[in-house]
Every structure is written in structure tokens, then in C-alpha cells.
PDB file of N, CA and C in Angstrom:
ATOM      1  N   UNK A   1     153.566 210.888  17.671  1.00  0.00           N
ATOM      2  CA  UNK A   1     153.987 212.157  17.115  1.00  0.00           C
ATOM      3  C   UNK A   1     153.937 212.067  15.605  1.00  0.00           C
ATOM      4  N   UNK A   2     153.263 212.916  14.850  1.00  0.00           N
ATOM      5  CA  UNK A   2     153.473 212.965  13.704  1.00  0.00           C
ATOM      6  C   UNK A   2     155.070 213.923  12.980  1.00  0.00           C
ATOM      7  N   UNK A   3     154.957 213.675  12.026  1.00  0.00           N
ATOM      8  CA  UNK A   3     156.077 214.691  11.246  1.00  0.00           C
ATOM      9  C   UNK A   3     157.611 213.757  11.264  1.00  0.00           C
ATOM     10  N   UNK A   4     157.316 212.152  11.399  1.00  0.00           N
ATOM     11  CA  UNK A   4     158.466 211.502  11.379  1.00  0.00           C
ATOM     12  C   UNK A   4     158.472 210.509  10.065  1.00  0.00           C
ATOM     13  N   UNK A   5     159.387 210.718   9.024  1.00  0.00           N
ATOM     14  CA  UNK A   5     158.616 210.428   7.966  1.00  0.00           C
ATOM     15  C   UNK A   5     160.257 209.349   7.297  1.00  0.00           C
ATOM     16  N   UNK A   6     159.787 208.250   6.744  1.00  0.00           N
ATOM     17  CA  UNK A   6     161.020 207.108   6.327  1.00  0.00           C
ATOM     18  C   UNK A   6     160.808 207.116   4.804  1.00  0.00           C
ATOM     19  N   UNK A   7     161.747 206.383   3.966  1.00  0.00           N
ATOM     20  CA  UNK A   7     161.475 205.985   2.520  1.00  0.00           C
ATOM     21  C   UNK A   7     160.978 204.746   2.848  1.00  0.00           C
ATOM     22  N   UNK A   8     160.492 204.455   1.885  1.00  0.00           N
ATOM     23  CA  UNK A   8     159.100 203.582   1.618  1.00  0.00           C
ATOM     24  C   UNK A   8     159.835 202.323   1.918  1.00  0.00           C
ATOM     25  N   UNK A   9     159.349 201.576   2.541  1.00  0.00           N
ATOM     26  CA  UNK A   9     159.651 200.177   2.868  1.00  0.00           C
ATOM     27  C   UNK A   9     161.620 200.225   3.471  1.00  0.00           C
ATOM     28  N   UNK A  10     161.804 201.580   4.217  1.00  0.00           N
ATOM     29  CA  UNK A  10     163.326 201.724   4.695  1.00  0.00           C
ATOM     30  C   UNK A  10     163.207 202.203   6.154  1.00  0.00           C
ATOM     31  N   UNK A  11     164.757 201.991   6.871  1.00  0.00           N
ATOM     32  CA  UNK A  11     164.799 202.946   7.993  1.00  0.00           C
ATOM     33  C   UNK A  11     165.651 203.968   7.763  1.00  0.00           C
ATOM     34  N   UNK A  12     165.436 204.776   6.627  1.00  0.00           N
ATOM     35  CA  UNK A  12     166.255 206.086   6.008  1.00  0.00           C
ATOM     36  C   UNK A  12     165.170 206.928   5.963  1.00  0.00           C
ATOM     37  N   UNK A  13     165.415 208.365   7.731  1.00  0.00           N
ATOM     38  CA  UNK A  13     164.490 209.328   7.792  1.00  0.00           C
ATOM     39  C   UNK A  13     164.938 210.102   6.714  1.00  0.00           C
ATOM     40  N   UNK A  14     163.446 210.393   6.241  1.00  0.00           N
ATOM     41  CA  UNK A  14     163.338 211.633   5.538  1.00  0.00           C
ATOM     42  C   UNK A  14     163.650 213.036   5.759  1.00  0.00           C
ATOM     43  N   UNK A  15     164.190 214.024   5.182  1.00  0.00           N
ATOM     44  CA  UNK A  15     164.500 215.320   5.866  1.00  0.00           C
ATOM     45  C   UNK A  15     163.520 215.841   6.464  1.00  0.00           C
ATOM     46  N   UNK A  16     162.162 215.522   6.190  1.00  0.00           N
ATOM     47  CA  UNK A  16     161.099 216.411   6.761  1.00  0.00           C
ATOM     48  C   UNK A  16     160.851 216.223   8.102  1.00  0.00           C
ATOM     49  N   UNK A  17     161.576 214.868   8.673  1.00  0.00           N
ATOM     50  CA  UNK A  17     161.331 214.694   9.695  1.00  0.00           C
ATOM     51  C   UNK A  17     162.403 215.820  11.096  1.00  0.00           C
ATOM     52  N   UNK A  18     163.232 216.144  10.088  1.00  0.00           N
ATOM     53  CA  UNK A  18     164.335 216.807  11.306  1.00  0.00           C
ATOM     54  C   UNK A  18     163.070 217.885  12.004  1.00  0.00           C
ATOM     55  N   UNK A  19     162.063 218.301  11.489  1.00  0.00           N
ATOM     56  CA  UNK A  19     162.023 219.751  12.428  1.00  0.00           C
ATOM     57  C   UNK A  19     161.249 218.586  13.369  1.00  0.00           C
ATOM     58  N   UNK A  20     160.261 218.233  13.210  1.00  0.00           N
ATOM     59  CA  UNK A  20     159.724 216.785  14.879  1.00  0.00           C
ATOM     60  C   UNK A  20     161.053 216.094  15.565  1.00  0.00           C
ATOM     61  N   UNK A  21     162.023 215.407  15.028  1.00  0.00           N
ATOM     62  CA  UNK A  21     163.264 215.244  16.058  1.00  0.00           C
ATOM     63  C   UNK A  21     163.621 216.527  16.783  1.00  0.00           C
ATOM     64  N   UNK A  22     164.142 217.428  15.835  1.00  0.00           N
ATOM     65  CA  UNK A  22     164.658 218.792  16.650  1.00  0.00           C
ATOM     66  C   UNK A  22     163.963 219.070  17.988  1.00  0.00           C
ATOM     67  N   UNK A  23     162.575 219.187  17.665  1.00  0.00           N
ATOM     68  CA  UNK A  23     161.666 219.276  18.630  1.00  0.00           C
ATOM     69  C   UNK A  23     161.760 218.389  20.006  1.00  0.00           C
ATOM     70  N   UNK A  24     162.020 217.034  19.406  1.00  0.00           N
ATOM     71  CA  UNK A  24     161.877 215.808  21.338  1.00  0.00           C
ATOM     72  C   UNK A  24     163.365 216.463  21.662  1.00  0.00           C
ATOM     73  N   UNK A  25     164.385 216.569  20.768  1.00  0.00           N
ATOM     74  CA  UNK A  25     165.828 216.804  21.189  1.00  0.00           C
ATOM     75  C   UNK A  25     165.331 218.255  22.245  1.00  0.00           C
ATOM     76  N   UNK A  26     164.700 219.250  21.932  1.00  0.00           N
ATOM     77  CA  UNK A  26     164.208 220.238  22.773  1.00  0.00           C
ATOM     78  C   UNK A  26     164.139 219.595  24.000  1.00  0.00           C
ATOM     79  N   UNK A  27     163.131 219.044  23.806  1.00  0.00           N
ATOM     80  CA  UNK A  27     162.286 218.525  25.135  1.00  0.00           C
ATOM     81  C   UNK A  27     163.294 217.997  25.824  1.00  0.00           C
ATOM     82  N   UNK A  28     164.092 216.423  25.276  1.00  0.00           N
ATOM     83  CA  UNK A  28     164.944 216.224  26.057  1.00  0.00           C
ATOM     84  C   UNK A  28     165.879 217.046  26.544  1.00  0.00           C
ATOM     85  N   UNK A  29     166.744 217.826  26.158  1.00  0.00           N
ATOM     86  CA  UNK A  29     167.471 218.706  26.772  1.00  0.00           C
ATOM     87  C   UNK A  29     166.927 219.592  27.690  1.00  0.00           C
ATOM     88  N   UNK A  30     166.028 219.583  27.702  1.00  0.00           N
ATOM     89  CA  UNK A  30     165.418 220.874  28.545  1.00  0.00           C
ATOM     90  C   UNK A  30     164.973 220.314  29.772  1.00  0.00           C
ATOM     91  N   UNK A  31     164.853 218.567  29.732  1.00  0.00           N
ATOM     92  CA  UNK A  31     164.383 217.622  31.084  1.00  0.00           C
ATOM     93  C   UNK A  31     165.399 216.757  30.604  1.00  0.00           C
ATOM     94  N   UNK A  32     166.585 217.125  31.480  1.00  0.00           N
ATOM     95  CA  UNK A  32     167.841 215.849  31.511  1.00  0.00           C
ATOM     96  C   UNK A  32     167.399 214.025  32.018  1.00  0.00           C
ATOM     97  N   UNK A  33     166.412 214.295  32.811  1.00  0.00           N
ATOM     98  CA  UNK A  33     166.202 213.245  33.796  1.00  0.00           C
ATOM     99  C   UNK A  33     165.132 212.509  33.009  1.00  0.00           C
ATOM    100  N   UNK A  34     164.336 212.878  32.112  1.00  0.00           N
ATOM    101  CA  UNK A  34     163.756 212.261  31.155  1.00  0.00           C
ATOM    102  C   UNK A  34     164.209 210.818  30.270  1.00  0.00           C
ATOM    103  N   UNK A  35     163.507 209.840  30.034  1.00  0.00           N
ATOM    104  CA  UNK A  35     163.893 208.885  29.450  1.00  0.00           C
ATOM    105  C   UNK A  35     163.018 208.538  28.210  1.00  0.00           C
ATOM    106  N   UNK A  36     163.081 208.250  27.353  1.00  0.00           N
ATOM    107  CA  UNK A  36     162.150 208.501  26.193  1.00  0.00           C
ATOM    108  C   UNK A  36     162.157 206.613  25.705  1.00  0.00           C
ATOM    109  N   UNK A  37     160.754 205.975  25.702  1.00  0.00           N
ATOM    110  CA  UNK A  37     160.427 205.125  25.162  1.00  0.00           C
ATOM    111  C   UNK A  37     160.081 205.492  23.505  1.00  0.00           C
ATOM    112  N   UNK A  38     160.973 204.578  22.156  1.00  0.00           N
ATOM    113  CA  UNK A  38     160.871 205.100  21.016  1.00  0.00           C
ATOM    114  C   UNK A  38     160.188 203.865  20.629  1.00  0.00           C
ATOM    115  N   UNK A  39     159.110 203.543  20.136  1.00  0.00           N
ATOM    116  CA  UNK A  39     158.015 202.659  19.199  1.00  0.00           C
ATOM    117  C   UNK A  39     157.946 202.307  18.111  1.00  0.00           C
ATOM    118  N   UNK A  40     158.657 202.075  16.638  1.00  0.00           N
ATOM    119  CA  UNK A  40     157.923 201.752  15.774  1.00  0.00           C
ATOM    120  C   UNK A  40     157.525 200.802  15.043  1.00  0.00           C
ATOM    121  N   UNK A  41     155.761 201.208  14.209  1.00  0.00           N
ATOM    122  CA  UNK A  41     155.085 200.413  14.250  1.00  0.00           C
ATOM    123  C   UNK A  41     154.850 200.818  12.262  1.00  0.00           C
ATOM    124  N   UNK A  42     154.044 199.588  12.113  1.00  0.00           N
ATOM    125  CA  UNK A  42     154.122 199.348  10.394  1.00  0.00           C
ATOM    126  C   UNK A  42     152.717 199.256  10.064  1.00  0.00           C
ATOM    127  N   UNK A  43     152.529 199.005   8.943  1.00  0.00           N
ATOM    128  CA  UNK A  43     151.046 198.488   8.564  1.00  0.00           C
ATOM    129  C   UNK A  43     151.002 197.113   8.464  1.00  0.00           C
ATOM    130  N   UNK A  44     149.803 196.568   7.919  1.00  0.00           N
ATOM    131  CA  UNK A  44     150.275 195.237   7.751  1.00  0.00           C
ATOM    132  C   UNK A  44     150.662 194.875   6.417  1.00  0.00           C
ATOM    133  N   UNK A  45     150.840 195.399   5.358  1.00  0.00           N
ATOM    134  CA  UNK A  45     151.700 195.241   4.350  1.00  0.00           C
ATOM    135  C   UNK A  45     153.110 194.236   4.336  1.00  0.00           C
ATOM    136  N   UNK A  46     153.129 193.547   3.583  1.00  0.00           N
ATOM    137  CA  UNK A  46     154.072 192.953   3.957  1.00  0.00           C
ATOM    138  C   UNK A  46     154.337 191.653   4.919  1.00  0.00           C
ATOM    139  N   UNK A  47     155.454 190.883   4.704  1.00  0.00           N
ATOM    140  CA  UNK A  47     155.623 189.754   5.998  1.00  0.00           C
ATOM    141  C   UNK A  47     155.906 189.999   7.209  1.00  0.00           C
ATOM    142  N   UNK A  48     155.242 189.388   8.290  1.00  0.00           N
ATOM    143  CA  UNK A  48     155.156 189.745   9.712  1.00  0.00           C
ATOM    144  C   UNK A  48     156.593 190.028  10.319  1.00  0.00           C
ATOM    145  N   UNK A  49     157.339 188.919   9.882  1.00  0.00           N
ATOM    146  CA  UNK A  49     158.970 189.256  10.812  1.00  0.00           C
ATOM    147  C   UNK A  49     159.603 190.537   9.602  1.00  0.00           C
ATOM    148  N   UNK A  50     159.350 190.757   8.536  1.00  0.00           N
ATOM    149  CA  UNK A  50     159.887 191.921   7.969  1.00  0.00           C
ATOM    150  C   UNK A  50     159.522 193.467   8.584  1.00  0.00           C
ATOM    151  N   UNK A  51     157.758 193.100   9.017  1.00  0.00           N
ATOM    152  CA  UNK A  51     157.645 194.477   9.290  1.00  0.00           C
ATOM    153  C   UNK A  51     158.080 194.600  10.735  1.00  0.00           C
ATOM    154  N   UNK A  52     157.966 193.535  11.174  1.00  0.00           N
ATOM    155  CA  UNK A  52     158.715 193.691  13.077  1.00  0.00           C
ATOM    156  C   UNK A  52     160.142 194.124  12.900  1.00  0.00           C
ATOM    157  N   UNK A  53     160.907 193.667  12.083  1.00  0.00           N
ATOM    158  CA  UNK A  53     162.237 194.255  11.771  1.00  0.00           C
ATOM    159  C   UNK A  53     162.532 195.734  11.526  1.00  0.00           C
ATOM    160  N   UNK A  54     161.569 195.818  10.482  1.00  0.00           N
ATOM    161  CA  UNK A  54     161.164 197.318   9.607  1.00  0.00           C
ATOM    162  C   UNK A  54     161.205 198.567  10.999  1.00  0.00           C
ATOM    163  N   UNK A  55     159.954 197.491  11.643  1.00  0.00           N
ATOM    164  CA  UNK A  55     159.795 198.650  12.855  1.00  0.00           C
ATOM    165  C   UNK A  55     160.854 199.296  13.907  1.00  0.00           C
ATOM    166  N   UNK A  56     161.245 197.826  14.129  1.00  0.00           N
ATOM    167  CA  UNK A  56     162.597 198.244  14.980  1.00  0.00           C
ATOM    168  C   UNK A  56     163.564 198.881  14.467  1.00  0.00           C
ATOM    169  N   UNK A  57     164.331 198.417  13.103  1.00  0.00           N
ATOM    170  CA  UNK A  57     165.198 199.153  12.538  1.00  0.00           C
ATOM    171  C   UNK A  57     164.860 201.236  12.278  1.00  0.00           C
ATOM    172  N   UNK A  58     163.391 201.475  12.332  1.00  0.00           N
ATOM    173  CA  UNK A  58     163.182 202.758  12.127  1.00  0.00           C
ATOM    174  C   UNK A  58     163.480 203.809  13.203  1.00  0.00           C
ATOM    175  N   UNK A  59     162.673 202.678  14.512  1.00  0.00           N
ATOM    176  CA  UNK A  59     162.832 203.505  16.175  1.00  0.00           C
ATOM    177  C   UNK A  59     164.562 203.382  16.316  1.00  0.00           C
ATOM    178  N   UNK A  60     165.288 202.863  15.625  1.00  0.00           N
ATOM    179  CA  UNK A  60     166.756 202.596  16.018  1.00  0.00           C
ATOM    180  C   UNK A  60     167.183 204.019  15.140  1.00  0.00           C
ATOM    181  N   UNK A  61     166.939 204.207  14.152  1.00  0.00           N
ATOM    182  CA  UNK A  61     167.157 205.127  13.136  1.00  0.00           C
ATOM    183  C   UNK A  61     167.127 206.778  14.117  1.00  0.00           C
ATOM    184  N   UNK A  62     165.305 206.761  14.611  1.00  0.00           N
ATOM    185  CA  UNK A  62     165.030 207.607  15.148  1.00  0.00           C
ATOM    186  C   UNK A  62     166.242 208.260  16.916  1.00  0.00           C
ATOM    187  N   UNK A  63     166.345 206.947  17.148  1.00  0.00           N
ATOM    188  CA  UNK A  63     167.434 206.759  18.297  1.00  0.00           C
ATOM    189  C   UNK A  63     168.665 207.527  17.640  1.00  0.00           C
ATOM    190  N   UNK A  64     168.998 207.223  16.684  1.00  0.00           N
ATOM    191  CA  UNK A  64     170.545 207.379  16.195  1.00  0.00           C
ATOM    192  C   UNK A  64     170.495 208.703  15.974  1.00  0.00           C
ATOM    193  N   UNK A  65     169.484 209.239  15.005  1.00  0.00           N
ATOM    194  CA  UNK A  65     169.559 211.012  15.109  1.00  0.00           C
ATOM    195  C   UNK A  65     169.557 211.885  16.208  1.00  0.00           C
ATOM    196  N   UNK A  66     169.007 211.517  16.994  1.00  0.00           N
ATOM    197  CA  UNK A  66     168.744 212.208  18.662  1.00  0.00           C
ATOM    198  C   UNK A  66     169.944 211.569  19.226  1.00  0.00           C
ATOM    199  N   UNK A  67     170.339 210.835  19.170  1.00  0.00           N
ATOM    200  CA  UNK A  67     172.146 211.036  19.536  1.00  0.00           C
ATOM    201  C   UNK A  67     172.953 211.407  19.058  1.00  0.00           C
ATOM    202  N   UNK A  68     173.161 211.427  17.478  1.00  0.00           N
ATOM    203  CA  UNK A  68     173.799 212.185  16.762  1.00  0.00           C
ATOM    204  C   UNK A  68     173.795 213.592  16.626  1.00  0.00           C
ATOM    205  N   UNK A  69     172.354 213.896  16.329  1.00  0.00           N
ATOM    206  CA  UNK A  69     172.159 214.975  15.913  1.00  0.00           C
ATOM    207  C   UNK A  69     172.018 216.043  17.535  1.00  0.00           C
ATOM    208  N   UNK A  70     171.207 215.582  18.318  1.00  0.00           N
ATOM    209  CA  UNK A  70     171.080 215.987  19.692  1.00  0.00           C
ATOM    210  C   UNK A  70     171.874 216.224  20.712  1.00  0.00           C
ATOM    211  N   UNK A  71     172.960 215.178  20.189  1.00  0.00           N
ATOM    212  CA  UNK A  71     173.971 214.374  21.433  1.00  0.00           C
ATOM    213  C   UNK A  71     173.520 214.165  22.727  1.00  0.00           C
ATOM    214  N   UNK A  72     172.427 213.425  22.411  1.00  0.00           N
ATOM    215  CA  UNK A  72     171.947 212.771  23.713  1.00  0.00           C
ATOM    216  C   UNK A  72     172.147 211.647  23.775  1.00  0.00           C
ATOM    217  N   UNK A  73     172.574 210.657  25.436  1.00  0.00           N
ATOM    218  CA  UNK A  73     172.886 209.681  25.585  1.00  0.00           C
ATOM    219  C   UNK A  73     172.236 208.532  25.348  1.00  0.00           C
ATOM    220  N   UNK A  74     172.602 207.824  24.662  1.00  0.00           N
ATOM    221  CA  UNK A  74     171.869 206.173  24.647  1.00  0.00           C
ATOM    222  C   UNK A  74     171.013 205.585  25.728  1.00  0.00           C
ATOM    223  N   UNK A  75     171.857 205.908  26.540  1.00  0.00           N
ATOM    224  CA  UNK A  75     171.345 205.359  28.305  1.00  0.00           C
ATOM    225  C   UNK A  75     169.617 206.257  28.253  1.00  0.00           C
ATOM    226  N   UNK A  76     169.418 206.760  27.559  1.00  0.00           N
ATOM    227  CA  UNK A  76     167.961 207.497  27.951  1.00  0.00           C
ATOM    228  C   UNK A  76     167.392 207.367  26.843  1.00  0.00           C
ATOM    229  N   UNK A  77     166.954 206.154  26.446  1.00  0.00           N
ATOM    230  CA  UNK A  77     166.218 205.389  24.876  1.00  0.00           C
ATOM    231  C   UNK A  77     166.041 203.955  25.035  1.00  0.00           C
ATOM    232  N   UNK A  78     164.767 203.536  25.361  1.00  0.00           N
ATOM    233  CA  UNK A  78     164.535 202.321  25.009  1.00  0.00           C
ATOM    234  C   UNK A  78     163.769 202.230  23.593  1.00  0.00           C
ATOM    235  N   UNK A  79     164.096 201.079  22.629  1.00  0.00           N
ATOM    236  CA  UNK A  79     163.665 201.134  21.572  1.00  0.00           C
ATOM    237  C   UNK A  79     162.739 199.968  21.440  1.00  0.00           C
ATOM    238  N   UNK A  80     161.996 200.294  20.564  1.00  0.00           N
ATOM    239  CA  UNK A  80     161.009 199.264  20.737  1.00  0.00           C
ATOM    240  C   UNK A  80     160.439 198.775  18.944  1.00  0.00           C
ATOM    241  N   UNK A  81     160.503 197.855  18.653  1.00  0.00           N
ATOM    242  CA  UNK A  81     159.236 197.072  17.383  1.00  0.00           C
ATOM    243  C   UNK A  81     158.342 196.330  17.423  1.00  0.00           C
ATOM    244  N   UNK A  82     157.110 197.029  16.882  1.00  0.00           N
ATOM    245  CA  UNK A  82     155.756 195.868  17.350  1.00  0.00           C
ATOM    246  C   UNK A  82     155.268 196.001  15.955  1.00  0.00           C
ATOM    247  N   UNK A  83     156.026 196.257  14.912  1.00  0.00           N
ATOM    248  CA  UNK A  83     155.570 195.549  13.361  1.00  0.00           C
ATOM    249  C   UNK A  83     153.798 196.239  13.196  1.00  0.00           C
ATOM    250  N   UNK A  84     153.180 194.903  12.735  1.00  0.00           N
ATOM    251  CA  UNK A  84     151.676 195.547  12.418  1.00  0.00           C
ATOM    252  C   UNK A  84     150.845 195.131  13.687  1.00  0.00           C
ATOM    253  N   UNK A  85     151.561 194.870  15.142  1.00  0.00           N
ATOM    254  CA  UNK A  85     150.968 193.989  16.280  1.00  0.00           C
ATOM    255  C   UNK A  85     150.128 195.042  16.942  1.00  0.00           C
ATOM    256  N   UNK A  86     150.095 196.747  16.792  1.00  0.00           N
ATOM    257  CA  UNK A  86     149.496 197.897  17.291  1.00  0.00           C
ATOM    258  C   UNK A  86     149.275 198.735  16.479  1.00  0.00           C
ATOM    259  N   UNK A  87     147.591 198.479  15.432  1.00  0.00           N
ATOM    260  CA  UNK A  87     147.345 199.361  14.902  1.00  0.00           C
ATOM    261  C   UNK A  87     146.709 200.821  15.880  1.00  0.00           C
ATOM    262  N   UNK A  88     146.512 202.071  14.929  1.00  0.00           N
ATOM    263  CA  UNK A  88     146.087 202.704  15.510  1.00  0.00           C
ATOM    264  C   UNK A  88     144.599 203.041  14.657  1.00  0.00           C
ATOM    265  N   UNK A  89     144.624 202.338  13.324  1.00  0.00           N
ATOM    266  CA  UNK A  89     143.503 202.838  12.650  1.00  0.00           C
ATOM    267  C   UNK A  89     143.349 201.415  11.443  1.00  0.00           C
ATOM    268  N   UNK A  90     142.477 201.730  10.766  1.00  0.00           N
ATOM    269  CA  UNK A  90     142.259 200.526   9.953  1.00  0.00           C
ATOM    270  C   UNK A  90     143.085 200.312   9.106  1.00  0.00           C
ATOM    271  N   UNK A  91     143.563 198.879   8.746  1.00  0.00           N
ATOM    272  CA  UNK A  91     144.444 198.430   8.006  1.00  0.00           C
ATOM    273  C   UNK A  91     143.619 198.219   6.232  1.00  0.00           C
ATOM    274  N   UNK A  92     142.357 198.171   5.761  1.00  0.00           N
ATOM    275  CA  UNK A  92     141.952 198.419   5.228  1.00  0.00           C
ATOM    276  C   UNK A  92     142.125 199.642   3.745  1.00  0.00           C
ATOM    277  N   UNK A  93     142.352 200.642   4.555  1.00  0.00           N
ATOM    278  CA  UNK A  93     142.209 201.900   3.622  1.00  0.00           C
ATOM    279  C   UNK A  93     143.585 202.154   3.420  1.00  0.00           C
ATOM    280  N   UNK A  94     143.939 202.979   2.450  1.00  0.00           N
ATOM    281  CA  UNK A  94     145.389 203.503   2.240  1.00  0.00           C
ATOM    282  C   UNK A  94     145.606 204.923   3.615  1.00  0.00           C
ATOM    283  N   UNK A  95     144.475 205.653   3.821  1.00  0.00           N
ATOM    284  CA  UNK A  95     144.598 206.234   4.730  1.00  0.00           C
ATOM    285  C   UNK A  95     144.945 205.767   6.283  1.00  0.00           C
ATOM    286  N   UNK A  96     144.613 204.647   6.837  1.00  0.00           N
ATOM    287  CA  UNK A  96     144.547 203.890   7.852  1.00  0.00           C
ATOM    288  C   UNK A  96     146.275 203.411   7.882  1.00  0.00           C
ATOM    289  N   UNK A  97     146.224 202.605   6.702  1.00  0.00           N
ATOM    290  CA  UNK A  97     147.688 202.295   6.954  1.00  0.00           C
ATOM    291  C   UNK A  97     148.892 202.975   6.736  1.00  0.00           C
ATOM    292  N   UNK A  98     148.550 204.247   6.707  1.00  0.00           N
ATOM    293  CA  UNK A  98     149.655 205.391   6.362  1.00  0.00           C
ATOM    294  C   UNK A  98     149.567 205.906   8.056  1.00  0.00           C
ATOM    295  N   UNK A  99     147.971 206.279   8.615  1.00  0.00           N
ATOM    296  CA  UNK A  99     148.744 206.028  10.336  1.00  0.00           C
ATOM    297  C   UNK A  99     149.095 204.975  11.135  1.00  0.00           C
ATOM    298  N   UNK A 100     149.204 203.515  10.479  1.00  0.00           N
ATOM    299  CA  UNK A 100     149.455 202.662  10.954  1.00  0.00           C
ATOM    300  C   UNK A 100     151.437 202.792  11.125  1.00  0.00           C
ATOM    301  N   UNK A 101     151.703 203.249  10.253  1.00  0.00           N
ATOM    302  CA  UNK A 101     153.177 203.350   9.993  1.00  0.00           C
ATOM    303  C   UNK A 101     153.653 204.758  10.497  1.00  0.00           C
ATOM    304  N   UNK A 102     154.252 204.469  11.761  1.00  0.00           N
ATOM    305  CA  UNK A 102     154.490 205.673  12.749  1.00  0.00           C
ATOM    306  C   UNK A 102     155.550 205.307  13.477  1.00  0.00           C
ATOM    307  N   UNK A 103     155.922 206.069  14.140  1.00  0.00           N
ATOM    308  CA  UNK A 103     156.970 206.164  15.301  1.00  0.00           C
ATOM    309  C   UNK A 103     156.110 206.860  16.391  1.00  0.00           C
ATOM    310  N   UNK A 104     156.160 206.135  17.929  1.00  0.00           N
ATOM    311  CA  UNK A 104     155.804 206.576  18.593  1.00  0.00           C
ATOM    312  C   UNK A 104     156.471 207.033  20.024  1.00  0.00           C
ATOM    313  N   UNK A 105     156.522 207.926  20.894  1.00  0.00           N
ATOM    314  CA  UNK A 105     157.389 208.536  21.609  1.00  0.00           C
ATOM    315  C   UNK A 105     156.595 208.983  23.019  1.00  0.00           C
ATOM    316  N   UNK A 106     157.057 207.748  24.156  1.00  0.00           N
ATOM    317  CA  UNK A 106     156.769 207.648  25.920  1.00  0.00           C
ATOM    318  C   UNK A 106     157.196 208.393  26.501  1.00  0.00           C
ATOM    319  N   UNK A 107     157.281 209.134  27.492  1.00  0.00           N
ATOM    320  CA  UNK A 107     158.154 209.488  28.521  1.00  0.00           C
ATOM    321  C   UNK A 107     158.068 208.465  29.478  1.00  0.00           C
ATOM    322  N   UNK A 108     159.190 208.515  30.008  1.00  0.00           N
ATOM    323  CA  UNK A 108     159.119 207.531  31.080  1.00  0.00           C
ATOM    324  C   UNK A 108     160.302 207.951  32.068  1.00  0.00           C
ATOM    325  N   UNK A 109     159.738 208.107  33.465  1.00  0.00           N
ATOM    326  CA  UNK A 109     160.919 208.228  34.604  1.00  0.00           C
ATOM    327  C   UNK A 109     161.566 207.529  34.803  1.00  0.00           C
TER     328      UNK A 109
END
């Protein structure tokens, strides 16, 4: 999903990201029985266990607003960090590693 956006090298979402949370908080509420796998992933910038941290600490971030903000239960969020271990585009370009650094969002029964 795009539109989930952190400060630079933090797990502090940006405001721009509320209208894409608002949005899964939709979804989830609207399918109680839904369970949402949360992903995030980094570029390779940086040291390997920092950005595996980075990552996890962001999908935890993303977790915390959709319970906070959503009040949806914990019990329906697995969180996940795979650092720079799943690019989606080249690590090379500044463009590549700007979609390398994402949050990504499963459904899962």
C-alpha cells in the first residue's frame, strides 16, 4: 500500500499517512473476522540489524495507530521486519530505494 509515510531513518508516521490507515481501519471494521499481516521493509541503506529493527519498529508503529486510532484489537495483527531482505525494486537508484522503504499489508484468515 502506498500513502504510509515515516521520518527519515524513524518509526514516527507522518500525518500524511492517516488518510491510507483510515482507509485498512475501514476495511477492517467492515470485515471483523479479518486478520491483517503488517510488513515493514527498508532499503539497504544503512546496517543490516538497524534496518531489520527500523522495519519492525515501523509495522509496530503502523499496528499502534490502527489500535489506537481504529480501536482495533491486537489479536488481529501480526507484525512483521524483513529490513532490506525483500526488495521490491532496485536498490541502486534513489527512486528504487524510496519503494524499497514501505509498509506492506496481507489479509489473512
Amino acid at each position: 500500500m502506498e500513502g504510509v509515510y515515516f521520518e527519515t531513518g524513524k518509526a514516527i508516521l507522518k500525518k500524511e499517512s492517516n488518510k491510507a490507515l483510515d482507509a485498512v481501519i475501514g476495511v477492517m471494521k467492515d470485515n471483523p473476522t479479518y486478520k491483517l499481516k503488517i510488513s515493514g521493509h527498508t532499503d539497504n541503506v544503512g546496517e543490516d540489524d538497524a534496518s531489520m529493527q527500523l522495519s519492525k519498529d515501523r509495522a509496530q508503529a503502523v499496528e499502534q495507530y490502527l489500535e489506537t486510532t481504529g480501536g482495533l484489537n491486537a489479536d488481529r495483527f501480526i507484525v512483521l521486519g524483513y529490513g532490506n531482505t525483500r526488495p521490491v525494486a532496485s536498490n541502486d537508484t534513489p527512486e528504487g530505494r524510496a519503494k524499497n522503504r514501505r509498509v506492506e499489508f496481507v489479509v489473512v484468515f
